[in-house]
N, C-alpha and C. Protein backbone atom coordinates (compact mmCIF):
# COMPACT_ATOMS: atom_id res chain seq x y z
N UNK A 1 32.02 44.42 14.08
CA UNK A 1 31.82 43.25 13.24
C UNK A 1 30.96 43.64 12.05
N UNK A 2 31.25 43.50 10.64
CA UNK A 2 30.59 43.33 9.81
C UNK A 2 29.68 42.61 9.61
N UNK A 3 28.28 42.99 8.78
CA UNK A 3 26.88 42.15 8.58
C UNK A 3 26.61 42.29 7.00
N UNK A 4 26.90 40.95 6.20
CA UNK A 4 26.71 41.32 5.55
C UNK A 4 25.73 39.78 4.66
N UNK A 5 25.07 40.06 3.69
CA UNK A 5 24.83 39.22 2.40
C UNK A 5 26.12 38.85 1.49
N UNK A 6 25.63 37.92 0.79
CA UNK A 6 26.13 37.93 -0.36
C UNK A 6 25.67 36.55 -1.18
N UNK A 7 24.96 37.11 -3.03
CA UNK A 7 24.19 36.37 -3.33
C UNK A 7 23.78 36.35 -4.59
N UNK A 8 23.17 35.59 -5.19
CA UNK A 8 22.73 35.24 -7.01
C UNK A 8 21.65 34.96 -7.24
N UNK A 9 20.83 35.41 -7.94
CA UNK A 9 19.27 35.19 -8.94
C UNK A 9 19.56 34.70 -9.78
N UNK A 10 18.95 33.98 -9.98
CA UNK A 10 18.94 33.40 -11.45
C UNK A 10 17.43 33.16 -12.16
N UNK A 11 17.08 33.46 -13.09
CA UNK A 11 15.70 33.52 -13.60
C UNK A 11 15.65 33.12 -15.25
N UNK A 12 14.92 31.68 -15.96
CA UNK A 12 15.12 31.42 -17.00
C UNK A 12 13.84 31.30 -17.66
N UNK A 13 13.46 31.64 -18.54
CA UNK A 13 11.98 31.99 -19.13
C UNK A 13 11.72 30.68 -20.28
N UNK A 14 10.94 29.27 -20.45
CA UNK A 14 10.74 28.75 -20.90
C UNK A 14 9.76 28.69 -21.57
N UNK A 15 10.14 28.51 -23.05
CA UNK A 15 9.08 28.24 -23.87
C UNK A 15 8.11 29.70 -23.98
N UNK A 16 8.36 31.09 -23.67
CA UNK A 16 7.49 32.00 -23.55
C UNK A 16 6.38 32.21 -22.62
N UNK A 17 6.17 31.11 -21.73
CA UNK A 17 5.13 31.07 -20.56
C UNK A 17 5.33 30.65 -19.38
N UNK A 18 6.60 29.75 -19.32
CA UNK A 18 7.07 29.34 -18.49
C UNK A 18 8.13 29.62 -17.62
N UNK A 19 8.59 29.16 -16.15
CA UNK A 19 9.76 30.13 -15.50
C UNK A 19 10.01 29.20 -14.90
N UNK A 20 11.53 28.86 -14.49
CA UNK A 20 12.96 28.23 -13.72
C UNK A 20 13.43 29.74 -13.00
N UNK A 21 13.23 29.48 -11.35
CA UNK A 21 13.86 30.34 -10.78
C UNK A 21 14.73 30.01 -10.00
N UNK A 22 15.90 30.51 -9.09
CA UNK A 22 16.53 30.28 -8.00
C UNK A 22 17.64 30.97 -7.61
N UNK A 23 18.12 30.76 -6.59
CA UNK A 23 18.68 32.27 -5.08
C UNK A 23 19.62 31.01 -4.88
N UNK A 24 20.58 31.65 -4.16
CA UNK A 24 22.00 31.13 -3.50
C UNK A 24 22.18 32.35 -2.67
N UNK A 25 22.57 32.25 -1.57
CA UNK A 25 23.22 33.46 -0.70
C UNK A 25 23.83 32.57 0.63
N UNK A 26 24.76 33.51 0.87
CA UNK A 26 25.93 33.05 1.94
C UNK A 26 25.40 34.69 3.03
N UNK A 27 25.84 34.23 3.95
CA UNK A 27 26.19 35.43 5.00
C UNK A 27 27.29 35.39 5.94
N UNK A 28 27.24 36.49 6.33
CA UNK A 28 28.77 36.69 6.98
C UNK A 28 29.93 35.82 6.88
N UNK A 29 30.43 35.21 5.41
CA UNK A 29 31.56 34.67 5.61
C UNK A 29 31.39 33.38 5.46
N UNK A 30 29.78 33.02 5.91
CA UNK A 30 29.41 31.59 6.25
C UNK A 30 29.27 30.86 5.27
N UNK A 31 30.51 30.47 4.24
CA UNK A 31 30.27 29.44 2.93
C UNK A 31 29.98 28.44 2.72
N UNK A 32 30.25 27.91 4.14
CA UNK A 32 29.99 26.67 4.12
C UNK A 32 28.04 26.05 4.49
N UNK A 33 27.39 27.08 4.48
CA UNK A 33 26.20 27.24 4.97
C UNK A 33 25.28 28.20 4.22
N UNK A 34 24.73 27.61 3.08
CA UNK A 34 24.31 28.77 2.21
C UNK A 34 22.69 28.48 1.93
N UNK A 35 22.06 29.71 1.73
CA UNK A 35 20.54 30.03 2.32
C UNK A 35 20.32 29.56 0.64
N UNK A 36 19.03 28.87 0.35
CA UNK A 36 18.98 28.13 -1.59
C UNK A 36 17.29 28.61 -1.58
N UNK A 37 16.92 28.98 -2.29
CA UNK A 37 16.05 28.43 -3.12
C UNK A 37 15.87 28.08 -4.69
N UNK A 38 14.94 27.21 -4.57
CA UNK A 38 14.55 27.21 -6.22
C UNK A 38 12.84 26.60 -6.88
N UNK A 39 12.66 27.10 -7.67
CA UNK A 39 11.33 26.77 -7.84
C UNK A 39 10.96 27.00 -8.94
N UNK A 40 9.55 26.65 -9.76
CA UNK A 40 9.48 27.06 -10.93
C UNK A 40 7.68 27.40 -11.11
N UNK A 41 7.51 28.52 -11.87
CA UNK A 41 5.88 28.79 -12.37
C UNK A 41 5.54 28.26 -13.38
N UNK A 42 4.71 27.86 -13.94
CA UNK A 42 4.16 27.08 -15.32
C UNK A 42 2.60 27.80 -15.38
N UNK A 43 2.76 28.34 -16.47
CA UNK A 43 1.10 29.18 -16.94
C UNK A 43 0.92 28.22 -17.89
N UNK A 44 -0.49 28.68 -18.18
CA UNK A 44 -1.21 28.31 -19.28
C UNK A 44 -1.28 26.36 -19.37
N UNK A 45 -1.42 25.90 -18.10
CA UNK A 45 -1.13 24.36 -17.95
C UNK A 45 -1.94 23.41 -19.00
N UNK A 46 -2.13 22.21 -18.95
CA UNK A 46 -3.34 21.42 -19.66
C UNK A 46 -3.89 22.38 -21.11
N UNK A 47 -3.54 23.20 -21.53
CA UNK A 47 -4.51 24.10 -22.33
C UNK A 47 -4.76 25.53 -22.04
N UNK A 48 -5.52 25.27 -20.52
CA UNK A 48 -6.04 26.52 -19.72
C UNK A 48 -5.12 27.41 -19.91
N UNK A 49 -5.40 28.68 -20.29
CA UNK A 49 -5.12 30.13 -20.30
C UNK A 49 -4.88 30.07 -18.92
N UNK A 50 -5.74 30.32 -18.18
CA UNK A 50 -5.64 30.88 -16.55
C UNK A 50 -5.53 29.76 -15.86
N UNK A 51 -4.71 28.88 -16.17
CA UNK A 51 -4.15 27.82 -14.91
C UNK A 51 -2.77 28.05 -15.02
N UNK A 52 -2.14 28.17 -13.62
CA UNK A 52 -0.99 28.53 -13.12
C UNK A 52 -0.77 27.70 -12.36
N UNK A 53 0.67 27.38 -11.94
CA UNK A 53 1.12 26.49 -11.14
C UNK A 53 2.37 27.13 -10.48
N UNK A 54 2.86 26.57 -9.27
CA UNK A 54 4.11 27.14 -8.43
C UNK A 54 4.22 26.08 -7.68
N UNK A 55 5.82 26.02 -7.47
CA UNK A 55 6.28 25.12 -6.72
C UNK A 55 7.53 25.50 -6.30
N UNK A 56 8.16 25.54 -5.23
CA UNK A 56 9.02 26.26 -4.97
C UNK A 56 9.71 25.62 -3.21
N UNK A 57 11.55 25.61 -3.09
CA UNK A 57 11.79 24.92 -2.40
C UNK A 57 12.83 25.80 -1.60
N UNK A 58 12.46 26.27 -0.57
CA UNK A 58 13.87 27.11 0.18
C UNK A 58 14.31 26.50 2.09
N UNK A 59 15.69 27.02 1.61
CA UNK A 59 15.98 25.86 2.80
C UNK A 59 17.36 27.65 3.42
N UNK A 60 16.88 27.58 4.70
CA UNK A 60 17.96 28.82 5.20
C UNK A 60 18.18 28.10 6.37
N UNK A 61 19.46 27.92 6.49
CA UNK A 61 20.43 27.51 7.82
C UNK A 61 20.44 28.40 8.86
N UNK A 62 20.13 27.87 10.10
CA UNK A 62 19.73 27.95 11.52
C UNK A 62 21.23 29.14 11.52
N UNK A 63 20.59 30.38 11.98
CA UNK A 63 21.63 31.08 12.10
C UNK A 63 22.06 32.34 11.44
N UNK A 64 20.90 32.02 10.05
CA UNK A 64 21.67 32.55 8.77
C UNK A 64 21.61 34.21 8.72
N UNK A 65 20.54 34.51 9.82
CA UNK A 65 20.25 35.91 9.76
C UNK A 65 20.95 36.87 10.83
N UNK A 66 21.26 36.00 12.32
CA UNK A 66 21.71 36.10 12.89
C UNK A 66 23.42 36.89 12.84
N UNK A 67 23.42 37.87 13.79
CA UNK A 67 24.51 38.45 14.46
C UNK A 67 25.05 38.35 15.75
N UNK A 68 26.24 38.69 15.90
CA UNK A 68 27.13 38.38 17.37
C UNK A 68 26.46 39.76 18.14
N UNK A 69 26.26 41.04 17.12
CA UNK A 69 25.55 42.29 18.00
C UNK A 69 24.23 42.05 17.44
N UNK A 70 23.39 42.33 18.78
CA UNK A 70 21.69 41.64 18.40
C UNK A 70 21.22 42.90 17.63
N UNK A 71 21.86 44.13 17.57
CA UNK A 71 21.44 45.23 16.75
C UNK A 71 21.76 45.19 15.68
N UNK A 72 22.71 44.24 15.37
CA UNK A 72 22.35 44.22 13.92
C UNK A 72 22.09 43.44 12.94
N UNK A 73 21.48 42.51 13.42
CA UNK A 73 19.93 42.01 13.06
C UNK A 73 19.48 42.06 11.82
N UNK A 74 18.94 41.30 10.67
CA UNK A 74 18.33 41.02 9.50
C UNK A 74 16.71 41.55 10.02
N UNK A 75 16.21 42.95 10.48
CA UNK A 75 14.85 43.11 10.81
C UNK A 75 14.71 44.87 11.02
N UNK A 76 13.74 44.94 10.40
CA UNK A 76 12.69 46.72 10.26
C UNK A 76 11.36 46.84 10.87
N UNK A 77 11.57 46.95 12.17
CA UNK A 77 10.25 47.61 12.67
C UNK A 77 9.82 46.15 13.44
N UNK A 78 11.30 45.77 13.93
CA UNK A 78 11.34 43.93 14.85
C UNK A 78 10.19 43.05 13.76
N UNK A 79 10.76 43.15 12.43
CA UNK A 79 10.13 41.84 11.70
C UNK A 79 11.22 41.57 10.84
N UNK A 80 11.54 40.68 10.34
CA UNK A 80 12.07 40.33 9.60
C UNK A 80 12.35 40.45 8.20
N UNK A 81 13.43 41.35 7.29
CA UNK A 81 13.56 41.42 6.01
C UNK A 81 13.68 40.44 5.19
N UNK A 82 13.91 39.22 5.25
CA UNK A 82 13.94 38.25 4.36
C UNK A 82 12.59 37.31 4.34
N UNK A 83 12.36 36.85 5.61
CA UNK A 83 11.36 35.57 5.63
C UNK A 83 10.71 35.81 7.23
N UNK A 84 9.47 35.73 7.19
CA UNK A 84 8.94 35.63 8.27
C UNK A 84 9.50 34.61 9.38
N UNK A 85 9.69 33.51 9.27
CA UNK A 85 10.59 32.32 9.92
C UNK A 85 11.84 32.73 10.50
N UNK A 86 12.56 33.86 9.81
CA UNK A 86 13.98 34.48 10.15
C UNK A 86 14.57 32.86 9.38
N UNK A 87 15.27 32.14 10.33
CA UNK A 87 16.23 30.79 10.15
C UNK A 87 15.98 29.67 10.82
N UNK A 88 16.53 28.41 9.99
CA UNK A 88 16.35 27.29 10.87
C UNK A 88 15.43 26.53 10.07
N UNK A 89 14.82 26.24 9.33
CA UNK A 89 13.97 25.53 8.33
C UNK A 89 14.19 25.27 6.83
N UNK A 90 13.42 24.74 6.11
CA UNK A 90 12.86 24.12 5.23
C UNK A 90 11.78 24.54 4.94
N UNK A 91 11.60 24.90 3.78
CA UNK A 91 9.97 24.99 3.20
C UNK A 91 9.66 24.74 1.80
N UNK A 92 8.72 24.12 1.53
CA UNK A 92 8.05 23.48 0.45
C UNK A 92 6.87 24.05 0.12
N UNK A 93 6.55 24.84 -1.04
CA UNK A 93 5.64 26.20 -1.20
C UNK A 93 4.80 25.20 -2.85
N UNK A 94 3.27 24.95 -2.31
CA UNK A 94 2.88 24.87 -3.71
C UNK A 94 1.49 25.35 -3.59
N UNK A 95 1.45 26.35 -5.09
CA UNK A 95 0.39 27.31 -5.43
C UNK A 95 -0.10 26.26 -6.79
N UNK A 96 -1.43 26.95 -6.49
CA UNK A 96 -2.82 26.69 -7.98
C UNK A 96 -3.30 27.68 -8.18
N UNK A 97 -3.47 28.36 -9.05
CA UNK A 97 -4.58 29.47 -9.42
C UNK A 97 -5.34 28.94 -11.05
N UNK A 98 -6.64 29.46 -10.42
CA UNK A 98 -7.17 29.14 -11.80
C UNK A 98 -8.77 30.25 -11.76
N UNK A 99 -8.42 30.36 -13.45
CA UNK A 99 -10.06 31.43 -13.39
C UNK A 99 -10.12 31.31 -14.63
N UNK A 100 -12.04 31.18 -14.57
CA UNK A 100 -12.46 30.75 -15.21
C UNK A 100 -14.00 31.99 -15.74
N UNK A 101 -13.83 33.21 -16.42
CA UNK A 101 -15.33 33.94 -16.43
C UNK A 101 -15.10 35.05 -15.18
N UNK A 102 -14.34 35.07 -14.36
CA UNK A 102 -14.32 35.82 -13.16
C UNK A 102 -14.07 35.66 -12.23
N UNK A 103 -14.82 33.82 -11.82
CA UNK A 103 -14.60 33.13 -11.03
C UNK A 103 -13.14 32.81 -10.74
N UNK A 104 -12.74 32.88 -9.64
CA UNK A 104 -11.58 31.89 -9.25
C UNK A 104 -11.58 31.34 -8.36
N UNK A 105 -10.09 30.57 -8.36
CA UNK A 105 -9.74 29.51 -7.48
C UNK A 105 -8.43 29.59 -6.88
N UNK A 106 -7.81 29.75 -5.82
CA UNK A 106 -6.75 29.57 -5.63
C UNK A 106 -6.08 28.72 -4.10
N UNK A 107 -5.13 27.87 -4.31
CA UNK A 107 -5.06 26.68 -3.34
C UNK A 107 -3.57 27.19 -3.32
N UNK A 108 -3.40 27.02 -1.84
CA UNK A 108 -1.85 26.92 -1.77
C UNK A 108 -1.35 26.30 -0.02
N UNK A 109 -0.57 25.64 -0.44
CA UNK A 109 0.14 25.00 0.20
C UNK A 109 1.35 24.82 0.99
N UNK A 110 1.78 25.14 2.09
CA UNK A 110 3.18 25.39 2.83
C UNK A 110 3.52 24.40 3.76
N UNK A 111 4.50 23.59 3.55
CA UNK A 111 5.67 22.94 4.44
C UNK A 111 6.51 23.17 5.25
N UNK A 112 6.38 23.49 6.35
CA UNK A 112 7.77 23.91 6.98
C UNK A 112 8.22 22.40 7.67
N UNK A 113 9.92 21.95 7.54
CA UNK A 113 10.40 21.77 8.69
C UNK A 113 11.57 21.94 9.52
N UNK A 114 11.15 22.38 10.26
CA UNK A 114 11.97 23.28 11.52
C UNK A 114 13.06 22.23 11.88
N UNK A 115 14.37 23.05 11.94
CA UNK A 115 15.43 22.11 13.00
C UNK A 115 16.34 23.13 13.57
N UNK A 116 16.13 22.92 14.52
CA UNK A 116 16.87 24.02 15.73
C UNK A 116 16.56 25.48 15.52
N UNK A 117 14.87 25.22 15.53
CA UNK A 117 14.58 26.89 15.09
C UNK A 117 13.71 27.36 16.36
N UNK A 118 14.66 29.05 16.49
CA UNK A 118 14.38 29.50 17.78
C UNK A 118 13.46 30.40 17.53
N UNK A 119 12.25 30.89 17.57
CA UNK A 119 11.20 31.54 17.65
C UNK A 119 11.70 33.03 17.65
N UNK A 120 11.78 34.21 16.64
CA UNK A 120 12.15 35.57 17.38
C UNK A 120 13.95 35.70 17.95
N UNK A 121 14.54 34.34 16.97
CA UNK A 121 16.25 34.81 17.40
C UNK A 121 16.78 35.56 16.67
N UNK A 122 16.20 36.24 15.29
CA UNK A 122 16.32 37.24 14.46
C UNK A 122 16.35 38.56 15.23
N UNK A 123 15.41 38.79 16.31
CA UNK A 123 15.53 40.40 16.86
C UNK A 123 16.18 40.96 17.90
N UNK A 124 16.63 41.93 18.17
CA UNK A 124 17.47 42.39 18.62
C UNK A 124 16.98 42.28 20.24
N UNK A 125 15.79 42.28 20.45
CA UNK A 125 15.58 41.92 21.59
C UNK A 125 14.62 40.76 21.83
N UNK A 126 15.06 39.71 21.85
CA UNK A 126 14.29 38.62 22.28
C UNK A 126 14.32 37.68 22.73
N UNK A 127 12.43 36.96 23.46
CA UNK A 127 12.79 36.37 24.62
C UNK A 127 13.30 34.89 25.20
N UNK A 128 13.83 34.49 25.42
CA UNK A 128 14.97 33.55 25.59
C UNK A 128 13.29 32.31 25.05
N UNK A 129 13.87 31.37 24.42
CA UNK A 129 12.98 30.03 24.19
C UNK A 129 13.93 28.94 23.56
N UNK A 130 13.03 27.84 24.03
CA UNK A 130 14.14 26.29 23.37
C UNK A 130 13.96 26.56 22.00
N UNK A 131 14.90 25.53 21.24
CA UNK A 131 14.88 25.62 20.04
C UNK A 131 13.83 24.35 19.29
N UNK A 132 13.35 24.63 18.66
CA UNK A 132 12.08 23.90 18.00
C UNK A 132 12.61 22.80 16.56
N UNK A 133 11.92 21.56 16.91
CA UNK A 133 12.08 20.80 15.94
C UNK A 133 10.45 20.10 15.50
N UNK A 134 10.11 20.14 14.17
CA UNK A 134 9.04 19.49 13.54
C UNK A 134 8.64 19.80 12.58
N UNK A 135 7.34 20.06 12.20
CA UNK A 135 6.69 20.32 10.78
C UNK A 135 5.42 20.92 11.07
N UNK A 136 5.29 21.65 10.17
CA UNK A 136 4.27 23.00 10.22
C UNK A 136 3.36 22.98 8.88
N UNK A 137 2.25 22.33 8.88
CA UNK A 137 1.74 22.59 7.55
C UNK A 137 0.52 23.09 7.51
N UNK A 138 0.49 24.29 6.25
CA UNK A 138 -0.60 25.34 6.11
C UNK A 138 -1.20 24.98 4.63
N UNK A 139 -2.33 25.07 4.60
CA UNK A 139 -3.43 24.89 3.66
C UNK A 139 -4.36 25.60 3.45
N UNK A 140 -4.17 26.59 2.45
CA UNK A 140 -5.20 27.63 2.23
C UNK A 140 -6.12 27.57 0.68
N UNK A 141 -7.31 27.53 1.12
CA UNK A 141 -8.61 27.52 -0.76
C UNK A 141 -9.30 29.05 -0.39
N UNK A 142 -9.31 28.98 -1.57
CA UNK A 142 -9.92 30.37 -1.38
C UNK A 142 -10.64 30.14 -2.98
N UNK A 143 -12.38 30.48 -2.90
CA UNK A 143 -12.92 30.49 -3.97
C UNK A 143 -13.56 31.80 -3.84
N UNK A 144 -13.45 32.59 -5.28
CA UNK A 144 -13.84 34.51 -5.03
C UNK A 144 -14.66 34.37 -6.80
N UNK A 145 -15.01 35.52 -7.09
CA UNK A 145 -15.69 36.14 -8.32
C UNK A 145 -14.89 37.44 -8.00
N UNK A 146 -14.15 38.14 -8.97
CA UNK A 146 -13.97 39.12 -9.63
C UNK A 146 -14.90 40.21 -10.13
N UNK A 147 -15.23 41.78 -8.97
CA UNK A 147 -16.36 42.02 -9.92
C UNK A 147 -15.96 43.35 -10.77
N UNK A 148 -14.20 43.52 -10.38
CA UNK A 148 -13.69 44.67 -11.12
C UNK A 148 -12.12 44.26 -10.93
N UNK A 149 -11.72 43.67 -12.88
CA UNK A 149 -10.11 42.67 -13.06
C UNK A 149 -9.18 44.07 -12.90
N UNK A 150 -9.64 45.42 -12.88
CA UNK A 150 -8.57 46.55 -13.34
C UNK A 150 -7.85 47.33 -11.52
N UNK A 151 -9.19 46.56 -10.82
CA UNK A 151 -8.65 47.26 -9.06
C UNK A 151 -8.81 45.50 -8.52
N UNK A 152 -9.08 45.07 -9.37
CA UNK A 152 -8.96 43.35 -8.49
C UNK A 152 -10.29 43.08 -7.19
N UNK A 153 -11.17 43.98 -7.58
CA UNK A 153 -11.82 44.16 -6.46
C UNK A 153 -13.06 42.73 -6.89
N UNK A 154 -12.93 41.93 -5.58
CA UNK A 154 -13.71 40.84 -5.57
C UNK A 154 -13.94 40.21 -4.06
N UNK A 155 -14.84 39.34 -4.22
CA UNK A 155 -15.92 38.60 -3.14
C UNK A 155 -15.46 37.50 -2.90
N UNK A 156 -14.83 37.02 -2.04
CA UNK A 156 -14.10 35.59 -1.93
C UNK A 156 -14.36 35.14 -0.42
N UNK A 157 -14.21 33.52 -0.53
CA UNK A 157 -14.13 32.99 0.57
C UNK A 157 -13.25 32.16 0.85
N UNK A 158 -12.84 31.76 1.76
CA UNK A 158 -11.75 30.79 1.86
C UNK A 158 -11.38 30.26 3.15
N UNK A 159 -10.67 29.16 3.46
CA UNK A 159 -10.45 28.50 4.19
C UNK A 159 -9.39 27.99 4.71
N UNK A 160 -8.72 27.99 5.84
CA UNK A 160 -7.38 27.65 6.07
C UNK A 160 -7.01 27.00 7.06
N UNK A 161 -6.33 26.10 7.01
CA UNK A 161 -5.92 25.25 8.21
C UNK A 161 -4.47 24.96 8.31
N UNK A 162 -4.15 24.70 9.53
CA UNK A 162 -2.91 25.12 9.97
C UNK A 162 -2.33 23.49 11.13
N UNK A 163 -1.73 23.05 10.78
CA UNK A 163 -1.33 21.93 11.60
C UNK A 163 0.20 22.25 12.39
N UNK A 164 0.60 22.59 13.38
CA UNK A 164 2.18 22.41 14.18
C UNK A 164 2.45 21.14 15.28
N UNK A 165 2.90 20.46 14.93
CA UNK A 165 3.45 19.35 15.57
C UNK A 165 4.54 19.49 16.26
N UNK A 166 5.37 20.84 16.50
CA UNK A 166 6.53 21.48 16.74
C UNK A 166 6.25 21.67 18.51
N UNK A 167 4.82 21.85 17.99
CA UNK A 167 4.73 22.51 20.00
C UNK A 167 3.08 21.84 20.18
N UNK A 168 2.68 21.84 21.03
CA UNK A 168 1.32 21.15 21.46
C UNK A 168 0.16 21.74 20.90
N UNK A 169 0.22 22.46 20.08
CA UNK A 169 -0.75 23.68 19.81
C UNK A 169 -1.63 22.94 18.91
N UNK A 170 -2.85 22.90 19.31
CA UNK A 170 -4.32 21.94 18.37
C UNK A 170 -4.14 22.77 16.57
N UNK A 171 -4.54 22.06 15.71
CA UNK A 171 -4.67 22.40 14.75
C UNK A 171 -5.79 23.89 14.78
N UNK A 172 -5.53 24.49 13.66
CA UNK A 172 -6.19 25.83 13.58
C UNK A 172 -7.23 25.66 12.70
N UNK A 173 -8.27 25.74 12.48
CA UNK A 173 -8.96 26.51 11.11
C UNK A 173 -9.80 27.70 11.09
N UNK A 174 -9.48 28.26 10.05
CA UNK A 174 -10.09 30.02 10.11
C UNK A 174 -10.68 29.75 8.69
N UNK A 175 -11.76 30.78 8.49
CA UNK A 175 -12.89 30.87 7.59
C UNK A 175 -12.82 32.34 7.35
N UNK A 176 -12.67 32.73 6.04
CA UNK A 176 -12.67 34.43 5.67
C UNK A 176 -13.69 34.26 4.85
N UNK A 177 -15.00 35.05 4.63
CA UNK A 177 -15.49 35.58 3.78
C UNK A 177 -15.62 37.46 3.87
N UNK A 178 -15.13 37.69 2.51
CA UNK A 178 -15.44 39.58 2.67
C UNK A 178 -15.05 40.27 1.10
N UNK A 179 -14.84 41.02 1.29
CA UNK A 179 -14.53 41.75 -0.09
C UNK A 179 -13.03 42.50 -0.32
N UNK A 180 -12.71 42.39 -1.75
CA UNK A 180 -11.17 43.15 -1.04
C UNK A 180 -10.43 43.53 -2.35
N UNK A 181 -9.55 44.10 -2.21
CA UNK A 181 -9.34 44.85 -3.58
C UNK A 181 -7.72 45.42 -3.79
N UNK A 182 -6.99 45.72 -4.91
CA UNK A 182 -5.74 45.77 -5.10
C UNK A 182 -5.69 47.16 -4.75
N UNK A 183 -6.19 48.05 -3.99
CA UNK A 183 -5.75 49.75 -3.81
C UNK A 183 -4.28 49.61 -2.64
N UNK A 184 -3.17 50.11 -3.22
CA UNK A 184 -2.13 49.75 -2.26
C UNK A 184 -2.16 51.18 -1.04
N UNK A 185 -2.00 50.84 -0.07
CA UNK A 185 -2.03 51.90 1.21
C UNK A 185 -0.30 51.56 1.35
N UNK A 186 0.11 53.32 1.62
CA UNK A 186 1.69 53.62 1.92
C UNK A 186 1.95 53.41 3.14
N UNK A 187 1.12 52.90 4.37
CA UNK A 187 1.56 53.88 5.69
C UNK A 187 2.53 52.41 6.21
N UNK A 188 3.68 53.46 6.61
CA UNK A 188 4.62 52.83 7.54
C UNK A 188 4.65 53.18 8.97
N UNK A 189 3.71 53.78 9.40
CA UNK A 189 3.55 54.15 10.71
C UNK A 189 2.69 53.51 12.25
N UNK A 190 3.39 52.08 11.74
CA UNK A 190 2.55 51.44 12.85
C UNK A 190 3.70 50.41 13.98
């Protein structure tokens, strides 16, 4: 059996600062069931130089990654090449960034909702579970200072909370403060 994609970008640059993006893709044949997104960035908002905005809407059909042979699978190293989620959802993605002197700010926001989404039915080996219906919403601030813009290296803190209504699981919140920086590490060996 063949595994395959098939699919379109589209990317439109407004006004010199601004961006209209969006994806269409079908798989295996499946036309009638096609994986979308679309979304758009807006810089330089209100005035502000460094205010950015994102908003962005993707919806992949329960299935979409999925094969009849579990080996061959949409996944490298049992994770997933497209989307952490694999299939079966909805998501509603909205970003803020803003800096101001060094300082920043950045807020972002994720929607999921799940319908007939099976936990891990993307990998080639995995373990049997019901299929999940609800909404998943993540909320992350993060306020940092910049103390080097050329390695990104800065002091931030931030905060995140996590709500699933999908399964019984209490809301989450996690607290990061530390330091951290754009040096990219190669290793694929884990």
């Amino acid at each position: 059996e063949m595994n395959y994609l098939l699919g379109i970008n589209i990317s439109y640059i407004i006004k010199s600062k601004h961006r209209a993006y969006g994806k269409l893709a079908y798989a295996n044949g499946k036309f009638n069931k096609p994986a979308v997104q679309l979304g758009a960035r807006l810089y330089g908002l209100l005035g502000q130089r460094d205010l950015m905005l994102q908003v962005e809407y993707n919806n992949i059909p329960t299935g979409f990654y999925e094969n009849g042979d579990a080996r061959l699978t949409y996944s490298h190293y049992n994770l997933p090449l497209a989307t952490i989620r694999g299939s079966g959802f909805e998501e509603y993605v909205i970003r803020l960034n803003y800096e101001f002197k060094r300082f920043y700010l950045n807020e972002r926001a994720v929607f999921y909702q799940l319908k007939n989404y099976t936990p891990g039915n993307w990998l080639p080996v995995s373990p049997t579970s019901t299929a999940l219906s609800g909404n998943i919403r993540l909320n992350q601030l993060e306020f940092g200072y910049r103390l080097n813009r050329k390695m990104n290296l800065c002091v931030f803190g931030s905060w995140q909370i996590r709500n699933d209504d999908s399964t019984d699981s209490p809301a989450t919140n996690l607290l990061f403060v530390g330091f951290r920086t754009a040096i990219v590490n190669h290793y694929n060996d884990f």
